[in-house]
Each structure stands twice: as C-alpha cells, then as structure tokens.
C-alpha atoms as a PDB file:
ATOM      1  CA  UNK A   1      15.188  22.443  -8.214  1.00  0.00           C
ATOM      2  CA  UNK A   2      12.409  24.211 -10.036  1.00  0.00           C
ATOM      3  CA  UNK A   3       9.046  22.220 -10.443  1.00  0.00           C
ATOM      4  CA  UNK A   4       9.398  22.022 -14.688  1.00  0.00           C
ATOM      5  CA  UNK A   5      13.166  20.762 -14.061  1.00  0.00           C
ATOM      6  CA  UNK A   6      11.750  17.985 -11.683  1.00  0.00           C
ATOM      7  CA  UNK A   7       8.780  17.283 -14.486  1.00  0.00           C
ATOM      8  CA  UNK A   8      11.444  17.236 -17.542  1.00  0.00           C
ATOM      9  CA  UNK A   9      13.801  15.433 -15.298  1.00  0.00           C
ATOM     10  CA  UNK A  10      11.045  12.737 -14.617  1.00  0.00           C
ATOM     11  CA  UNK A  11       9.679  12.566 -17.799  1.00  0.00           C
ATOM     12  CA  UNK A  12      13.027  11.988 -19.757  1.00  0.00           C
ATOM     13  CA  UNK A  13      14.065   9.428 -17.298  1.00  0.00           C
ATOM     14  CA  UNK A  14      10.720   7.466 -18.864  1.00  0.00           C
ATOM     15  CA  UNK A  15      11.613   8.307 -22.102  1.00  0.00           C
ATOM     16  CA  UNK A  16       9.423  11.420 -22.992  1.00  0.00           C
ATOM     17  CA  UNK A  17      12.190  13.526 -25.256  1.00  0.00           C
ATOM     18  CA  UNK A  18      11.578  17.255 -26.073  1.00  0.00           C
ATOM     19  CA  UNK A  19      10.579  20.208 -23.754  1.00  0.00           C
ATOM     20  CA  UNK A  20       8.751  19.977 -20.894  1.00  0.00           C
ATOM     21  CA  UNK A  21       5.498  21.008 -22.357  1.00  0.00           C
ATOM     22  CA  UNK A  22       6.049  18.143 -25.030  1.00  0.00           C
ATOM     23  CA  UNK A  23       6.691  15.788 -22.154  1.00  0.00           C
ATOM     24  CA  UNK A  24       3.580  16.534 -20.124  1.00  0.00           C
ATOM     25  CA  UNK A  25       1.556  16.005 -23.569  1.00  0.00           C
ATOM     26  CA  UNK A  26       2.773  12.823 -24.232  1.00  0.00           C
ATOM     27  CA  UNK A  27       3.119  11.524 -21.379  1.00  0.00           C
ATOM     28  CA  UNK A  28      -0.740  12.722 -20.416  1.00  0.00           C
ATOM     29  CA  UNK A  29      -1.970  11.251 -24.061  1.00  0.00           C
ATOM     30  CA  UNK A  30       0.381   8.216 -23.499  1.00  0.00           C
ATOM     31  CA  UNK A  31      -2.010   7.757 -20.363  1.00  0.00           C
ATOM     32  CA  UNK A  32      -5.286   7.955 -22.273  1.00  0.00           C
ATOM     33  CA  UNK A  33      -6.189  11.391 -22.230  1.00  0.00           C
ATOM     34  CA  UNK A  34      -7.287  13.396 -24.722  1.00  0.00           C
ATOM     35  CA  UNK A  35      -7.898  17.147 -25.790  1.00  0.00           C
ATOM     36  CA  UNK A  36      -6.817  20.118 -27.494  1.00  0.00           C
ATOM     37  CA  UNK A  37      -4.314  21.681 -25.332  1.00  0.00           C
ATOM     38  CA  UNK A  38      -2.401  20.525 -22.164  1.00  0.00           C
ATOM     39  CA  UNK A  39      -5.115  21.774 -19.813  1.00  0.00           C
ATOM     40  CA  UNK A  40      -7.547  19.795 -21.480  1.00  0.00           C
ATOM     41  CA  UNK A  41      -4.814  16.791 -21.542  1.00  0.00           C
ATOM     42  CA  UNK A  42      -4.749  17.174 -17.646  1.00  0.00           C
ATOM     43  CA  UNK A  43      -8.424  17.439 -16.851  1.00  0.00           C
ATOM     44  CA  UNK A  44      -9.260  14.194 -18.845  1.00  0.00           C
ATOM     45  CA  UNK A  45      -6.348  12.601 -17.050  1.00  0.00           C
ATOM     46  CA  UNK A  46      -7.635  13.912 -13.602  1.00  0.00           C
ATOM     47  CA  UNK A  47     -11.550  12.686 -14.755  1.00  0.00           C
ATOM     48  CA  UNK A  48      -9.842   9.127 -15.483  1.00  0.00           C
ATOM     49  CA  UNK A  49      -8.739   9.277 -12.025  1.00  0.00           C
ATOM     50  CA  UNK A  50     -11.548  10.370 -10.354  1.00  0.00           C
ATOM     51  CA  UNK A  51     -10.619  13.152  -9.686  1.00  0.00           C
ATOM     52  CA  UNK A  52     -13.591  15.294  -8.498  1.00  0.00           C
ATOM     53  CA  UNK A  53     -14.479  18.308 -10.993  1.00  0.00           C
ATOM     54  CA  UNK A  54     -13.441  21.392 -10.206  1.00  0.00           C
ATOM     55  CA  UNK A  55     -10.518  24.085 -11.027  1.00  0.00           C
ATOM     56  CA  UNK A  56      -6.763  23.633 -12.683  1.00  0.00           C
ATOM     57  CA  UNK A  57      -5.370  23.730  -8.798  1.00  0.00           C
ATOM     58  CA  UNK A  58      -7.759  22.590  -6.803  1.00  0.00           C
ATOM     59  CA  UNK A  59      -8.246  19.229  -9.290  1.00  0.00           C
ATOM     60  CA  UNK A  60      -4.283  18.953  -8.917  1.00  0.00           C
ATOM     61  CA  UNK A  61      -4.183  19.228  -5.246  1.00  0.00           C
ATOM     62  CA  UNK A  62      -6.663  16.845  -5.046  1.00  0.00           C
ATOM     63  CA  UNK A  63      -5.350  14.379  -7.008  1.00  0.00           C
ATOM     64  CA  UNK A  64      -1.474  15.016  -5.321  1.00  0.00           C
ATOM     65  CA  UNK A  65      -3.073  14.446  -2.071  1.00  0.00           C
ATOM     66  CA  UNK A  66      -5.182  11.268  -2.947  1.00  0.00           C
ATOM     67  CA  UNK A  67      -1.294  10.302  -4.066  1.00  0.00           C
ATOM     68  CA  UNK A  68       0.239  10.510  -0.384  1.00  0.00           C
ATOM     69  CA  UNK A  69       1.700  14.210  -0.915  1.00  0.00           C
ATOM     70  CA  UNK A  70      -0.079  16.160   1.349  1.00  0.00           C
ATOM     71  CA  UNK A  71       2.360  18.421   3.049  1.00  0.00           C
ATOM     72  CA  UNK A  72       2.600  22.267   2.047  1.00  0.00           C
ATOM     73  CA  UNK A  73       1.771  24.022  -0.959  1.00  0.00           C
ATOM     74  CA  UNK A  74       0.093  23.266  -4.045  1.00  0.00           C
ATOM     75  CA  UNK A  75       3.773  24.253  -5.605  1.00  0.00           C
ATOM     76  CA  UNK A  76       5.753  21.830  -2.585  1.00  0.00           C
ATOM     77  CA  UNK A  77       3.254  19.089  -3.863  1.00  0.00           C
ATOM     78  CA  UNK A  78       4.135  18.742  -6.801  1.00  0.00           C
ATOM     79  CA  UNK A  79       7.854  19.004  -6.672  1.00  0.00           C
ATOM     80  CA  UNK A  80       7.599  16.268  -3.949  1.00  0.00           C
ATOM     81  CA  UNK A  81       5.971  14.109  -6.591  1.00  0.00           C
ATOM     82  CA  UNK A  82       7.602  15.053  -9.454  1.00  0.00           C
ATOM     83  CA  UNK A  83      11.057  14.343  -7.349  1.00  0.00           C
ATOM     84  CA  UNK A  84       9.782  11.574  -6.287  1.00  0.00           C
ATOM     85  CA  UNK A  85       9.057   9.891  -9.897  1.00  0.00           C
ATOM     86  CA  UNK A  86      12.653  10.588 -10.706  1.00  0.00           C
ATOM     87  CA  UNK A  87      13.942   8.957  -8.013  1.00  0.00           C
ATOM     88  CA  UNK A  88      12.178   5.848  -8.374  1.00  0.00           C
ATOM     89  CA  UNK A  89      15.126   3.606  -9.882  1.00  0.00           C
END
C-alpha cells in the first residue's frame, strides 16, 4: 500500500470524504490548525504538539517518533502510522 492510500484509507474511515489532500486539510483544521496551504496546516499542527521547529521532514520524523514509530524511513514511518490509524477498530 502506498502512503496517500493508507492516509485516504485512514481518513475516510473517520469520516474525512474527498481526496486525500482534502482529507489531510480537514482533518489538520478539524485539529486546530490553521494556515493557508497544507504545509502551513501541518506545521501549526506539529507547533501544537510540540513539535520542535525545524524542516517539513525532519518536524514529521520527529513527531512520528515521539508517536512510538521509530523504525526505518521517514516514508516506513509514516505508512506504519497511517496503517496503523486504520486499523484501529
């Protein structure tokens, strides 16, 4: 499975409808952040999590990590979680 499949996948389960992108947004805004675009979406989200400042990746490893998924890639982490919030019954 491809990382946006796993993100759509999760997403719709919780009841985000559209495409992926449209997901991400609402799910990120549905969490409190705000911005113009989705990187903006993600680095408010990542700031509400104290997540330290820093680039796109390294603020998403980061934050993946702080979340338990530590092995492999940047790419591996977040198909673990994504998988891993579909699964969740």
């Amino acid at each position: 499975m491809q990382i946006n499949d796993a993100i759509s996948t999760a997403l719709a389960k919780e009841g985000y409808p559209g495409g992926v992108d449209d997901q991400v947004v609402d799910w990120l805004q549905a969490a409190g952040a705000t911005g113009g675009n989705i990187d903006d979406l993600w680095h408010s989200y990542w700031d509400s999590q104290l997540v330290p400042a820093g680039q796109y990746n390294d603020k998403y490893a980061i934050w993946l990590t702080a979340l338990g998924f530590t092995q492999g890639s940047l790419d591996d982490k977040q198909l673990a979680y994504w998988t891993d919030r579909y699964s969740q019954p």
